[in-house]
N, C-alpha and C. Protein backbone atom coordinates (compact mmCIF):
# COMPACT_ATOMS: atom_id res chain seq x y z
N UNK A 1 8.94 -50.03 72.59
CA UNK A 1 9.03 -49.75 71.15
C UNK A 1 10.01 -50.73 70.51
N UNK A 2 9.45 -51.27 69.26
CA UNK A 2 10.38 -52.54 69.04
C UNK A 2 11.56 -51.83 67.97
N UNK A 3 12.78 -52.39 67.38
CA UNK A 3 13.60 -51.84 66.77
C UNK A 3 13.57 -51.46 65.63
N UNK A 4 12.75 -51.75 65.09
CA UNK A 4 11.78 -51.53 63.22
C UNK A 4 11.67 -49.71 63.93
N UNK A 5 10.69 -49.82 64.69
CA UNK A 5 10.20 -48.20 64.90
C UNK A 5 11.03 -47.11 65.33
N UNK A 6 12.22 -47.67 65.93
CA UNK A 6 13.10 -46.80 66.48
C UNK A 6 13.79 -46.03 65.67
N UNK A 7 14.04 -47.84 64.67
CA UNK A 7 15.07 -47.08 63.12
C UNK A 7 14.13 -46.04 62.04
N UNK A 8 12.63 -46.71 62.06
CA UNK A 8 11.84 -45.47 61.29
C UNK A 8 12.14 -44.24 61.75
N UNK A 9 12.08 -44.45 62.83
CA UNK A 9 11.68 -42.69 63.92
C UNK A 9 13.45 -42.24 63.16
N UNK A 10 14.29 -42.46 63.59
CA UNK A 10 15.74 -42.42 63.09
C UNK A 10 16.04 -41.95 61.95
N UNK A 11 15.36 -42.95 60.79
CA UNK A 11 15.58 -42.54 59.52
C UNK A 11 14.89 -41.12 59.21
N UNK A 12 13.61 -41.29 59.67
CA UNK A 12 13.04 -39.77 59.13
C UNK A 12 13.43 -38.77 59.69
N UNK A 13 13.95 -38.83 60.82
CA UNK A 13 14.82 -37.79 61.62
C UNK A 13 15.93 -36.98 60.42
N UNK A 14 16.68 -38.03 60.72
CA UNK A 14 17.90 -38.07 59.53
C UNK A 14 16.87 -37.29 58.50
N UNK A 15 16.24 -38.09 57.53
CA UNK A 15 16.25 -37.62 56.13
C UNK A 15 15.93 -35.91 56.09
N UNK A 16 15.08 -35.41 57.58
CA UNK A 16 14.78 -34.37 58.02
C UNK A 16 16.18 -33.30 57.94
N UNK A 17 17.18 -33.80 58.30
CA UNK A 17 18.36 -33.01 58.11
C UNK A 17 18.91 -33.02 56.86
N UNK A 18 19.06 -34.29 56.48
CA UNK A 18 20.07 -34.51 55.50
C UNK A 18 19.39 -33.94 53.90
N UNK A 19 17.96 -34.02 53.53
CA UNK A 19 17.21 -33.64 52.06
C UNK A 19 17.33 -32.01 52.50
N UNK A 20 17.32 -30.98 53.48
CA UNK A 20 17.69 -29.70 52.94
C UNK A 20 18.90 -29.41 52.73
N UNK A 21 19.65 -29.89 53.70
CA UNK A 21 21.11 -29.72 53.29
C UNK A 21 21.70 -30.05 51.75
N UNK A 22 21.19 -31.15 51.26
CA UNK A 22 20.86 -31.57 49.90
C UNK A 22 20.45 -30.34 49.02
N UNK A 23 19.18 -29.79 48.91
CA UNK A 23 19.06 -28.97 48.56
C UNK A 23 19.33 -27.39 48.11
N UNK A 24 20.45 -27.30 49.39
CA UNK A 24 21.19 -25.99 49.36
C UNK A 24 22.31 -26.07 48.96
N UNK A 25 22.76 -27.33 48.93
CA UNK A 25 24.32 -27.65 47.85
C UNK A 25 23.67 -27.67 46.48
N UNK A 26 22.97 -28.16 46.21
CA UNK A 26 22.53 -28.08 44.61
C UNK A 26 22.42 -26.40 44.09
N UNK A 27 21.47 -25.73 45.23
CA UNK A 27 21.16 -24.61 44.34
C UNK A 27 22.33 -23.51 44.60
N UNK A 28 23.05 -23.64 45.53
CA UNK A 28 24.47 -23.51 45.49
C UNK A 28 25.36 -23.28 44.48
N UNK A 29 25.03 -24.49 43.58
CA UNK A 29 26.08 -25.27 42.63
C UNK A 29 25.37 -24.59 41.41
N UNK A 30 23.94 -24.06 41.44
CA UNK A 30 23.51 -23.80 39.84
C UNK A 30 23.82 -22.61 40.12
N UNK A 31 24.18 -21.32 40.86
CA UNK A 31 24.45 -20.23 41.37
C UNK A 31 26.02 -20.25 40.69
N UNK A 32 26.92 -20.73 41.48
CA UNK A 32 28.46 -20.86 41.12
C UNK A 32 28.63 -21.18 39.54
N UNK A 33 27.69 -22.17 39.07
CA UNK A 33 27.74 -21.71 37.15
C UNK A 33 27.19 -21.36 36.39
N UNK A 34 26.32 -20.43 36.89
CA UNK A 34 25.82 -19.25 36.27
C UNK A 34 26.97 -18.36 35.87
N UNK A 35 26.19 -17.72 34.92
CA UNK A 35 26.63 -16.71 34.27
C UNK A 35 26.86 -15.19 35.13
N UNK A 36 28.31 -14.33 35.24
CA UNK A 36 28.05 -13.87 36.14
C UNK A 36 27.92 -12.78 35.59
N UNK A 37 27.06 -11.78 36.74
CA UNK A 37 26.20 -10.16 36.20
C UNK A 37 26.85 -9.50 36.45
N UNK A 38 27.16 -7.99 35.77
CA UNK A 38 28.08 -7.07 36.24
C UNK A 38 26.86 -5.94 36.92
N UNK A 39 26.65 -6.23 38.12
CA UNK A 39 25.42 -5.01 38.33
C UNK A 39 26.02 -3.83 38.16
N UNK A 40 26.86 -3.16 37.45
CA UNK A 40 27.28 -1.87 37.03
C UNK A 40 27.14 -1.62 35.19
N UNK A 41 26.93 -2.87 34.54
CA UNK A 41 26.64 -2.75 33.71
C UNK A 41 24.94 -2.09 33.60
N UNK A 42 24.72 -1.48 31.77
CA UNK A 42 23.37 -0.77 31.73
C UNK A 42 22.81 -1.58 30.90
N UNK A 43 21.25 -1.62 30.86
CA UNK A 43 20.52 -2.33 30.27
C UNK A 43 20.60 -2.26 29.21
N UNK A 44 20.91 -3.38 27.59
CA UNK A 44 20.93 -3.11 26.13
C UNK A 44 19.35 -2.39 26.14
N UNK A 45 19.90 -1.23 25.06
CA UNK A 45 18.35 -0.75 24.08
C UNK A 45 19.02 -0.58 23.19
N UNK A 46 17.72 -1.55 22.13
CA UNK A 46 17.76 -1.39 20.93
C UNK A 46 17.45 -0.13 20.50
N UNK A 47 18.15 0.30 19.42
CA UNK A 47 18.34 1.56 18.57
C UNK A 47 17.42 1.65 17.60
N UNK A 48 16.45 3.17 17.57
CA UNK A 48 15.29 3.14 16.86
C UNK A 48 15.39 4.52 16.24
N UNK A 49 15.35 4.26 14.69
CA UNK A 49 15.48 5.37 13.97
C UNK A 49 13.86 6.29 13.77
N UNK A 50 13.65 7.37 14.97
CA UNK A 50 12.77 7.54 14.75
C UNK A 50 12.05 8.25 13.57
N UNK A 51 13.23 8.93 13.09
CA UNK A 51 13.08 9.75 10.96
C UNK A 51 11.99 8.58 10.18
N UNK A 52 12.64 7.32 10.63
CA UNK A 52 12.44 6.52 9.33
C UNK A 52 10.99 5.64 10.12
N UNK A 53 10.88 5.51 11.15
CA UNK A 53 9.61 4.98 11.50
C UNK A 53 8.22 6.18 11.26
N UNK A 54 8.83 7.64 11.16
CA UNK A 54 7.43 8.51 11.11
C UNK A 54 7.17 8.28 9.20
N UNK A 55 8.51 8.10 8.87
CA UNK A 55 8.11 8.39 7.66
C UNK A 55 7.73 7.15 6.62
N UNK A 56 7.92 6.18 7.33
CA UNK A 56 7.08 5.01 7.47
C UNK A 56 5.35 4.47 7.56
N UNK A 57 4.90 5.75 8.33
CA UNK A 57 3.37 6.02 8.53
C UNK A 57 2.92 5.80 7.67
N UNK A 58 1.51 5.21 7.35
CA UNK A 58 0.86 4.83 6.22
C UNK A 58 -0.49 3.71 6.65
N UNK A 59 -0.63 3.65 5.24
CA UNK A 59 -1.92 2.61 5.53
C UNK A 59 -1.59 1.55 4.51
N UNK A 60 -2.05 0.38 4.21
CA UNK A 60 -2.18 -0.46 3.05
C UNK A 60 -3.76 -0.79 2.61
N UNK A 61 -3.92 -1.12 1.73
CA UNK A 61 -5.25 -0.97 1.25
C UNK A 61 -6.38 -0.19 1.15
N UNK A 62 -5.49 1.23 1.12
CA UNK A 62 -6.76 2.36 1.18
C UNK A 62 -7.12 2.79 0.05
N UNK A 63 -8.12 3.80 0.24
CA UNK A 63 -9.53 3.67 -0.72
C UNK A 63 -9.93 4.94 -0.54
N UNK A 64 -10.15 5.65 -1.63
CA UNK A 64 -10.48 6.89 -1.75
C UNK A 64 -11.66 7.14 -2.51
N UNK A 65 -13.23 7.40 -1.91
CA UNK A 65 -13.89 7.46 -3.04
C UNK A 65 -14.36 9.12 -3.03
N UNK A 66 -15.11 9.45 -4.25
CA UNK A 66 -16.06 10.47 -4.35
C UNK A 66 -17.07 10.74 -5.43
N UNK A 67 -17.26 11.93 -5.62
CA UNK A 67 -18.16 11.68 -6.76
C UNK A 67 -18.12 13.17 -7.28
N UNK A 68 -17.49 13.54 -8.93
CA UNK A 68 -17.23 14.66 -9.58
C UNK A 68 -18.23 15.81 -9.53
N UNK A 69 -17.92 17.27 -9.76
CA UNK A 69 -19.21 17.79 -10.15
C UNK A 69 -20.78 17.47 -11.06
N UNK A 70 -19.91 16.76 -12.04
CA UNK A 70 -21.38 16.13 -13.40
C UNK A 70 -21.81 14.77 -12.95
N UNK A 71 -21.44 14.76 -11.44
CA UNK A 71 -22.26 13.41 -10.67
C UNK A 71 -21.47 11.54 -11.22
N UNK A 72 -20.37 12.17 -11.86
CA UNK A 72 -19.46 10.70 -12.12
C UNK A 72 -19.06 10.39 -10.78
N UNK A 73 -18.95 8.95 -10.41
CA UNK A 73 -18.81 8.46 -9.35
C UNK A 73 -16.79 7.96 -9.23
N UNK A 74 -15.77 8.05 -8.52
CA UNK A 74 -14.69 7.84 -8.61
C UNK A 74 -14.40 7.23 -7.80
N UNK A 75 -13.60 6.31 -7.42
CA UNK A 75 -12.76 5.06 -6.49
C UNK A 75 -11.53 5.00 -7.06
N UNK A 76 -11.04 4.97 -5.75
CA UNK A 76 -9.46 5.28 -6.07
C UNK A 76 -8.76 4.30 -4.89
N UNK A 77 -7.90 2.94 -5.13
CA UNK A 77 -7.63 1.77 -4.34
C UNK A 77 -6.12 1.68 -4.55
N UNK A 78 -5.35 1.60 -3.50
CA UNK A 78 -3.54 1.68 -3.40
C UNK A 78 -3.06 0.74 -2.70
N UNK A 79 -2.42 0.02 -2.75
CA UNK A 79 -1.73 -1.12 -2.31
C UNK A 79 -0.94 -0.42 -1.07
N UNK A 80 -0.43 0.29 -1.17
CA UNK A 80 0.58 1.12 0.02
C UNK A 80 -0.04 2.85 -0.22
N UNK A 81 -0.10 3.55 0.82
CA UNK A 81 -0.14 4.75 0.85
C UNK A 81 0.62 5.63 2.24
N UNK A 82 0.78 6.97 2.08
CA UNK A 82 1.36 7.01 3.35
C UNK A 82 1.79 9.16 3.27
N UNK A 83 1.87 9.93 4.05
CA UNK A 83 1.68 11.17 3.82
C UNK A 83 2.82 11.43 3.41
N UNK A 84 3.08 12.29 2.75
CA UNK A 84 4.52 13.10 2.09
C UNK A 84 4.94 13.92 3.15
N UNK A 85 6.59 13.41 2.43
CA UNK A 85 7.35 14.13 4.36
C UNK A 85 7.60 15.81 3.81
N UNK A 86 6.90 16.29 2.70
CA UNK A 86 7.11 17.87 2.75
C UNK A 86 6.04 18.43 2.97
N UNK A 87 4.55 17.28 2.23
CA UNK A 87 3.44 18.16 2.66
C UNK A 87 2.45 17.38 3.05
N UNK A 88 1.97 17.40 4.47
CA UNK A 88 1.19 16.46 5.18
C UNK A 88 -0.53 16.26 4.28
N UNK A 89 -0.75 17.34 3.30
CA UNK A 89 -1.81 17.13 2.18
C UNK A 89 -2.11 16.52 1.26
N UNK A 90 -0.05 15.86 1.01
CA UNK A 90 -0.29 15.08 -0.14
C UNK A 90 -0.24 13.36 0.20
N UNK A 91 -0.69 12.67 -0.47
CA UNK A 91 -0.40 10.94 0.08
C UNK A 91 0.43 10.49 -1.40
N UNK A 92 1.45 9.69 -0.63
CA UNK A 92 2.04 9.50 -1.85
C UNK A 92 2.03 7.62 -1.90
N UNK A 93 1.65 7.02 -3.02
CA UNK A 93 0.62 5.59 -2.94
C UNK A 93 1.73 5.21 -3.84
N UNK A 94 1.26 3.80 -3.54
CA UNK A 94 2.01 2.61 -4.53
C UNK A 94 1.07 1.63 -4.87
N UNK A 95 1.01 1.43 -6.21
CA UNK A 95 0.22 -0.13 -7.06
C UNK A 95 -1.39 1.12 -6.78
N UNK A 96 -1.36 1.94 -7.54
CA UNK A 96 -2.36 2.66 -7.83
C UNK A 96 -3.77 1.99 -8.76
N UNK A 97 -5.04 1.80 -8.74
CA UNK A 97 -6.06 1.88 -9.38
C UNK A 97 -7.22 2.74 -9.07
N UNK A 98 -7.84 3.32 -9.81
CA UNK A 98 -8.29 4.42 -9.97
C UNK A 98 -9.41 3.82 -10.97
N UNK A 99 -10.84 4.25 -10.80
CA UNK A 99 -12.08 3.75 -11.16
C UNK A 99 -13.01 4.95 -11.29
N UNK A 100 -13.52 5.29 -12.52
CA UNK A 100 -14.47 6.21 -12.90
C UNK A 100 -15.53 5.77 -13.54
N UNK A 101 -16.82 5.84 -12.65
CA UNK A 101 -18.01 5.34 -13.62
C UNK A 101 -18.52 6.41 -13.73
N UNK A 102 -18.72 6.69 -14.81
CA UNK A 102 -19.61 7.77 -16.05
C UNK A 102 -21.26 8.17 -15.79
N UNK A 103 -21.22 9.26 -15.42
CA UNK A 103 -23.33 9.20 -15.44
C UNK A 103 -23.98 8.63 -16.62
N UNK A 104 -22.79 8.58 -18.06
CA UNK A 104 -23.38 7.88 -19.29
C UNK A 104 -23.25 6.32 -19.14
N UNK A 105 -22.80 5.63 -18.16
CA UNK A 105 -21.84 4.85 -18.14
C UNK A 105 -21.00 4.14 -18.54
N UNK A 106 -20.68 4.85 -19.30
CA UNK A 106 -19.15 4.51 -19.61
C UNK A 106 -18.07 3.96 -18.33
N UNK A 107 -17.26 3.35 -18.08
CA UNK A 107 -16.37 2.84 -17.45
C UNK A 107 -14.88 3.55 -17.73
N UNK A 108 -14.08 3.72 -16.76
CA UNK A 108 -12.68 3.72 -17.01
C UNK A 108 -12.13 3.68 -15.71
N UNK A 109 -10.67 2.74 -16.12
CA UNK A 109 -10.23 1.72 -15.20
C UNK A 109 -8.44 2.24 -15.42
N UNK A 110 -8.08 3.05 -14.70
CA UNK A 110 -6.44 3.38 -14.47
C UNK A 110 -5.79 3.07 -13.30
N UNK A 111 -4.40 2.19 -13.90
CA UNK A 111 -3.68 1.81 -13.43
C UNK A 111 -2.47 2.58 -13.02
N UNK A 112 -1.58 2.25 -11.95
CA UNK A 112 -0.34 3.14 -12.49
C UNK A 112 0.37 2.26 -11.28
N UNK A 113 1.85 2.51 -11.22
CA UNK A 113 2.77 1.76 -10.32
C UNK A 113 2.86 2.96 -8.88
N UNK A 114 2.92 4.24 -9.24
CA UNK A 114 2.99 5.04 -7.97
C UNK A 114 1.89 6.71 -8.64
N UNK A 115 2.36 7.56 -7.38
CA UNK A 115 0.64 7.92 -7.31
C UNK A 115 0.80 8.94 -6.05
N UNK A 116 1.23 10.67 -6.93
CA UNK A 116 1.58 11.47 -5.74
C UNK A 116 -0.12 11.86 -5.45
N UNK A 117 -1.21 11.87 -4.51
CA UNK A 117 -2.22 12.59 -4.39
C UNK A 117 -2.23 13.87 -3.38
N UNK A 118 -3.23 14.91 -4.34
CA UNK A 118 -3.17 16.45 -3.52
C UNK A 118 -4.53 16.84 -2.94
N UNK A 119 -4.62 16.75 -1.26
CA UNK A 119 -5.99 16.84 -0.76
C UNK A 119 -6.81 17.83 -0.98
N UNK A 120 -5.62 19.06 -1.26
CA UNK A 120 -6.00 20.28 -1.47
C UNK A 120 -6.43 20.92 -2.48
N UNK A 121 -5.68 20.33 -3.91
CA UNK A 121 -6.13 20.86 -5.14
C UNK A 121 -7.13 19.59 -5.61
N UNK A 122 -7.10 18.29 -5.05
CA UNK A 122 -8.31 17.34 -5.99
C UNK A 122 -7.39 16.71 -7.07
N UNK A 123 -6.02 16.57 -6.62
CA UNK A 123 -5.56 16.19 -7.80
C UNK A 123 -4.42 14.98 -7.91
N UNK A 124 -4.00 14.55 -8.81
CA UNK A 124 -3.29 13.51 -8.32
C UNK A 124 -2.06 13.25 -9.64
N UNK A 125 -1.34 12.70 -9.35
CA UNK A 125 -0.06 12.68 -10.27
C UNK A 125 0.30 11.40 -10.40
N UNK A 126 -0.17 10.42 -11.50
CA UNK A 126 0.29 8.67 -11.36
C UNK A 126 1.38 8.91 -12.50
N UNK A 127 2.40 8.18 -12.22
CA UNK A 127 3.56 7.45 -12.78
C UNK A 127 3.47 6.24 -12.84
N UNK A 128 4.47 5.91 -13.97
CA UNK A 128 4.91 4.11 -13.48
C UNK A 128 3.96 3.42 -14.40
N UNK A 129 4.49 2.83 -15.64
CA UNK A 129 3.49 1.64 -16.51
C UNK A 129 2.04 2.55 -16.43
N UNK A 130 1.79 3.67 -16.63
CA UNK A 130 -0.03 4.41 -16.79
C UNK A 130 -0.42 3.42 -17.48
N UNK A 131 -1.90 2.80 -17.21
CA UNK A 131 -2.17 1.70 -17.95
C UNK A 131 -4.19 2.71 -17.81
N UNK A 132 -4.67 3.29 -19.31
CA UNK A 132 -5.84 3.39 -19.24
C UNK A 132 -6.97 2.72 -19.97
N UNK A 133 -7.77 2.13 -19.40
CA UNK A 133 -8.58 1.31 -20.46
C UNK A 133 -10.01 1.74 -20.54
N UNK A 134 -10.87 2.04 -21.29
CA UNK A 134 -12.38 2.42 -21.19
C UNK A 134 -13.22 1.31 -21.60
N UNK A 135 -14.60 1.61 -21.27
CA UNK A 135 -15.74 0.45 -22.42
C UNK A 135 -15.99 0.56 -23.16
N UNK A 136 -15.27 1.92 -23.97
CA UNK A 136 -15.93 1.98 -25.33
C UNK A 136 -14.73 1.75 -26.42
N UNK A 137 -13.84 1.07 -25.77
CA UNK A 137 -12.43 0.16 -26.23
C UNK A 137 -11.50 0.70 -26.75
N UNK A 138 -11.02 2.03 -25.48
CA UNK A 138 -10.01 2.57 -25.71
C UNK A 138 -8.82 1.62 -24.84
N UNK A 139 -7.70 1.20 -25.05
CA UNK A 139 -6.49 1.05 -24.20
C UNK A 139 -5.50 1.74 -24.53
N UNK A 140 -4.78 2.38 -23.36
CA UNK A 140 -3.42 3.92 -23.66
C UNK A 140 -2.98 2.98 -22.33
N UNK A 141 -1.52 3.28 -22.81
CA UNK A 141 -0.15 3.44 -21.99
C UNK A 141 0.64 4.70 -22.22
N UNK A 142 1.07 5.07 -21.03
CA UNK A 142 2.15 6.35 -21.07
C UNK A 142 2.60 6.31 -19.71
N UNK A 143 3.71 7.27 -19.67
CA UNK A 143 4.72 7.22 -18.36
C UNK A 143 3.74 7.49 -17.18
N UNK A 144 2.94 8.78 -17.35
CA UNK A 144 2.64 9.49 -16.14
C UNK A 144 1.24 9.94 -16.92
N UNK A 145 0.19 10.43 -15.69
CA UNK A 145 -0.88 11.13 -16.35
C UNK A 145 -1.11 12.06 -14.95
N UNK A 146 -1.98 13.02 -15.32
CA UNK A 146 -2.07 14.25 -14.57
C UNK A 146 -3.77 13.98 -14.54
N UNK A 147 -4.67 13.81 -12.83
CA UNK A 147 -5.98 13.73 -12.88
C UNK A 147 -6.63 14.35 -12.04
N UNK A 148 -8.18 14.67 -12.09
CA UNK A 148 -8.51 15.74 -11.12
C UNK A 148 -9.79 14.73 -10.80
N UNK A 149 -10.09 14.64 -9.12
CA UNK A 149 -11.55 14.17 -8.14
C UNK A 149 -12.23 14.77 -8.17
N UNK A 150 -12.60 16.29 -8.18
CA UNK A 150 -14.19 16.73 -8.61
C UNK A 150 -14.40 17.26 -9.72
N UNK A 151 -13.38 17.38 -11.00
CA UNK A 151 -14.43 16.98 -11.83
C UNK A 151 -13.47 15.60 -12.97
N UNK A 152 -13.98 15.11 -14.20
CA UNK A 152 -13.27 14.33 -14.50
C UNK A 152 -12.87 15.08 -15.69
N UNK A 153 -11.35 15.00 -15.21
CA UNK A 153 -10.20 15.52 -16.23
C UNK A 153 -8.63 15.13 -15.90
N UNK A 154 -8.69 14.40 -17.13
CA UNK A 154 -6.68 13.78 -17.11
C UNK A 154 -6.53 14.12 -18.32
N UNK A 155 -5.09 14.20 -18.19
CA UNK A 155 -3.89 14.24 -19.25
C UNK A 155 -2.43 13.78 -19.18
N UNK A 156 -1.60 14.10 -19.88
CA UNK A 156 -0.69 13.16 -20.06
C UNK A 156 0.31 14.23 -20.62
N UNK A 157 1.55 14.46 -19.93
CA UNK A 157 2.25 15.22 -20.37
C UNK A 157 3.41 15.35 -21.17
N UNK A 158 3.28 13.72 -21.85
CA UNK A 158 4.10 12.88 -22.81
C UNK A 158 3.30 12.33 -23.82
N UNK A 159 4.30 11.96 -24.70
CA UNK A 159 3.10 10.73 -25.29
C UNK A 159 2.77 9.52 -25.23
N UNK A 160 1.58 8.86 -25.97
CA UNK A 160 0.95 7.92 -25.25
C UNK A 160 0.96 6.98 -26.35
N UNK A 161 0.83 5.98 -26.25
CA UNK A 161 0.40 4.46 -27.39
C UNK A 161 -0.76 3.73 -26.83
N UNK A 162 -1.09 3.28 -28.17
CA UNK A 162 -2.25 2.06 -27.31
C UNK A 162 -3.10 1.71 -28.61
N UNK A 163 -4.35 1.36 -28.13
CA UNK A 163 -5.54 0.61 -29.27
C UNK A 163 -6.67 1.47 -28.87
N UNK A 164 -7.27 1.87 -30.22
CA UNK A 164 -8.45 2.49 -30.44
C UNK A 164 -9.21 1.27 -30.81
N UNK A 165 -10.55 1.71 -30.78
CA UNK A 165 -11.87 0.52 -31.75
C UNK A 165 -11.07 0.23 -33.27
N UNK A 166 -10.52 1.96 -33.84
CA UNK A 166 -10.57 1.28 -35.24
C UNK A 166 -9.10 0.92 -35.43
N UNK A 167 -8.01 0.91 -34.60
CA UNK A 167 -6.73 0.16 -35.00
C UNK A 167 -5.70 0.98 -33.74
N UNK A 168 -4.35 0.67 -34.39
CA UNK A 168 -3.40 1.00 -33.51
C UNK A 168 -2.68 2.55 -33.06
N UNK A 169 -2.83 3.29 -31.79
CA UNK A 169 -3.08 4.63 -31.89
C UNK A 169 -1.80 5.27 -31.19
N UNK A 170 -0.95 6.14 -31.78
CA UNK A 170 -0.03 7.12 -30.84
C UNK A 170 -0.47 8.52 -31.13
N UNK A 171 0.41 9.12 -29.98
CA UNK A 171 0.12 10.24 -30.04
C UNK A 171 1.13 10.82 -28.99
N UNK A 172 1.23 12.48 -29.74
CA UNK A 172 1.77 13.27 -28.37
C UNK A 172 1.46 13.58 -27.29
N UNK A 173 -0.12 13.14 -26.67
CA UNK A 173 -0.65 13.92 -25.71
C UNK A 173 -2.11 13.72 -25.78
N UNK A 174 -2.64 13.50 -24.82
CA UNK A 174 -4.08 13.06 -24.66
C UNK A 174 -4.33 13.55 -23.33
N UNK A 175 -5.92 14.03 -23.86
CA UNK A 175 -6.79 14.70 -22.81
C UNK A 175 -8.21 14.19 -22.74
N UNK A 176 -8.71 13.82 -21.28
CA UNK A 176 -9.67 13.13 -21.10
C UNK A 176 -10.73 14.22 -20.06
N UNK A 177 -11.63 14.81 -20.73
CA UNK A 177 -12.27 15.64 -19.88
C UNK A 177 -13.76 16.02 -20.46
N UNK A 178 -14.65 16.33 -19.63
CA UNK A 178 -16.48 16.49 -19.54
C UNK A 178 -16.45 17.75 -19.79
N UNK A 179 -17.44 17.86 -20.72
CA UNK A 179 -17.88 19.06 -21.60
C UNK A 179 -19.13 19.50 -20.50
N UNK A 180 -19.10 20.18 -20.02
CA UNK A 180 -20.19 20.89 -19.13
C UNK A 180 -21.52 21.19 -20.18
N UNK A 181 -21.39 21.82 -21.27
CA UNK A 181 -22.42 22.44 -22.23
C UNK A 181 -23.52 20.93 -22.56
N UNK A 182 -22.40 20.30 -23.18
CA UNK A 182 -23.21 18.97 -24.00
C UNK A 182 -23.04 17.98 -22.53
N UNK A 183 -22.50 17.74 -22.03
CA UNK A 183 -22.86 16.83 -20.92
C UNK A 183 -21.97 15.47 -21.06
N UNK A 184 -21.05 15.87 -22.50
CA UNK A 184 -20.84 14.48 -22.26
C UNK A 184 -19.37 14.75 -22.27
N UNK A 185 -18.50 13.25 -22.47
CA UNK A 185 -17.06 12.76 -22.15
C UNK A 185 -16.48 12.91 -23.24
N UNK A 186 -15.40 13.05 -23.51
CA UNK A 186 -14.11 13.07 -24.73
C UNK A 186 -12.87 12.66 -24.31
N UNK A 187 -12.05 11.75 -25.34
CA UNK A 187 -11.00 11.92 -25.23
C UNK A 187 -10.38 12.30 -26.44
N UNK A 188 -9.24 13.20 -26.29
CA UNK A 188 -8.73 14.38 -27.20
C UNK A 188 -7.44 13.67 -27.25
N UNK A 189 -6.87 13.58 -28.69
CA UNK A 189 -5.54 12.90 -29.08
C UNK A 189 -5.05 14.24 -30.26
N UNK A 190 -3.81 14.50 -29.63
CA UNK A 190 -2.87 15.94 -29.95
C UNK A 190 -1.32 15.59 -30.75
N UNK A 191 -0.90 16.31 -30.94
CA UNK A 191 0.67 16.43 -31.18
C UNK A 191 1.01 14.99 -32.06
N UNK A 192 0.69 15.28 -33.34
CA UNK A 192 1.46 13.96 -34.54
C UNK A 192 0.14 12.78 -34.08
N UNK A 193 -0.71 12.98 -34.10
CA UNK A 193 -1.85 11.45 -34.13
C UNK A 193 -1.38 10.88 -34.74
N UNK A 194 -1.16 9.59 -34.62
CA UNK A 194 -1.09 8.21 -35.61
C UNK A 194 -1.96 6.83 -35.71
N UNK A 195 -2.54 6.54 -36.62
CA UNK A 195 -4.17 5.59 -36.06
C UNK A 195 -3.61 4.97 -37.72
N UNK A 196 -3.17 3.67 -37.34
CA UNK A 196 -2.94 2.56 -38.14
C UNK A 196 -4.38 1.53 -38.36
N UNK A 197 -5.34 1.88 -39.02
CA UNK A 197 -6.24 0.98 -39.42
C UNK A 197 -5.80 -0.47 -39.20
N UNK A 198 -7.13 -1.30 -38.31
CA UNK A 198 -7.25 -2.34 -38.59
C UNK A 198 -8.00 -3.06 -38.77
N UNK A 199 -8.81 -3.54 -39.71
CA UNK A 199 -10.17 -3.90 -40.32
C UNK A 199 -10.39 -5.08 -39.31
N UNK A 200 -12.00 -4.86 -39.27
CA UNK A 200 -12.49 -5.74 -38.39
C UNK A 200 -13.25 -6.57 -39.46
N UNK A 201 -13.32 -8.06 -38.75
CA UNK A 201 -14.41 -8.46 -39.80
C UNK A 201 -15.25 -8.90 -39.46
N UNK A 202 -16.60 -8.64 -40.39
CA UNK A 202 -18.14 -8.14 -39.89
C UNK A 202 -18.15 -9.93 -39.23
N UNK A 203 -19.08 -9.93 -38.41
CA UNK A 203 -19.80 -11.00 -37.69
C UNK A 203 -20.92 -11.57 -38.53
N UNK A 204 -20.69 -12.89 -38.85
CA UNK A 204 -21.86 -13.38 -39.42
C UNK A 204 -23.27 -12.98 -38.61
C-alpha cells in the first residue's frame, strides 16, 4: 500500500472521530445558552371572560322575512344582531332596515340605528335616526317607532317631522296601519299637525 492510501485510510479514520465529537460540543454550546426552564413553573393561560364572549353571540347580516295577515310581504336586514341577555326571545340588532311591500304596492323602506325585536309578540322596537320613506312620497324622521310582523302596524311614540307630497309635515304622533274592512293602508298624523304648503309647479 503506497503512502497516499495509508494517509487516506488515516484521515477518514480521524475525521470518523473527530466530526462527532465536533458535533456534541456545538449542541452542547446551544444547550448552555439557552434560555433556562423552570420545570416547576405552570403553563401561561390566557384569561377569558366568559360573561362577555356569551353575550357577544350573534350573527351579522341577518335577515328576517315574512309575510302579514293582508298578505303584505316584510324583510327585515341588520348589520349586527344578537339575543338579549334577559330574554333569549328578543334579538337586539344594530344598522336596522326593514322593508314592506304592500299587496297594493305601495313600498316602505325603514331605517333605524338599533332595533329591540320580540319573537313572541311579532314586534319590534327601532330607535336611533327612525328614517321612514314610502312611494307615495311620504319621508318621516323620529326618535323611535313601535312595529308589528303579522300584521302591518307602526307608530311612534313621539313626534315626528318630515315631507308630505303637498309640503313640509310635523306632528305629535303617527300611525301607520291596514284597515281590514276597506283593505287598504293609512297613515294617521295626530297631536298639533303642521303641513306647510309647498306649491309644485305643473310640468309642461
Amino acid at each position: 500500500m503506497s503512502w497516499r492510501d495509508q494517509f487516506h485510510s488515516r484521515f477518514v479514520a480521524l475525521m470518523k472521530i473527530v466530526l462527532p465529537l465536533a458535533a456534541l460540543g456545538i449542541l452542547s454550546t446551544l444547550f448552555l445558552f439557552s434560555d433556562g426552564i423552570d420545570p416547576g413553573s405552570t403553563v401561561p393561560v390566557t384569561s377569558i371572560d366568559l360573561q362577555q364572549r356569551a353575550e357577544d353571540q350573534g350573527a351579522t347580516n341577518a335577515t328576517f322575512a315574512g309575510v302579514t295577515r293582508s298578505g303584505d310581504e316584510v324583510l327585515i336586514l341588520t348589520e349586527r344582531s344578537r339575543p338579549s341577555a334577559d330574554n333569549p326571545r328578543v334579538f337586539v340588532a344594530e344598522d336596522v332596515m326593514a322593508e314592506y311591500r304592500l299587496s297594493s304596492g305601495t313600498g316602505i323602506d325603514i331605517t333605524s340605528r338599533h332595533a329591540e325585536m320580540n319573537q313572541s309578540s311579532n314586534t319590534a322596537e327601532l330607535s336611533g335616526d327612525v328614517l321612514l320613506k314610502t312611494t307615495t312620497g311620504y319621508t318621516i324622521t323620529t326618535d323611535a317607532l313601535k312595529t308589528q310582523f303579522d300584521t302591518l302596524f307602526a307608530e311612534t311614540p313621539g313626534p315626528i317631522t318630515g315631507q308630505a307630497p303637498a309640503g313640509d309635515l310635523t306632528a305629535g304622533r303617527m300611525v301607520l296601519e291596514h284597515n281590514d274592512e276597506t283593505g287598504t293602508s293609512h297613515l294617521r298624523f295626530t297631536d298639533g299637525v303642521k303641513l306647510v304648503y309647498q306649491h309644485q309647479p305643473q310640468e309642461d
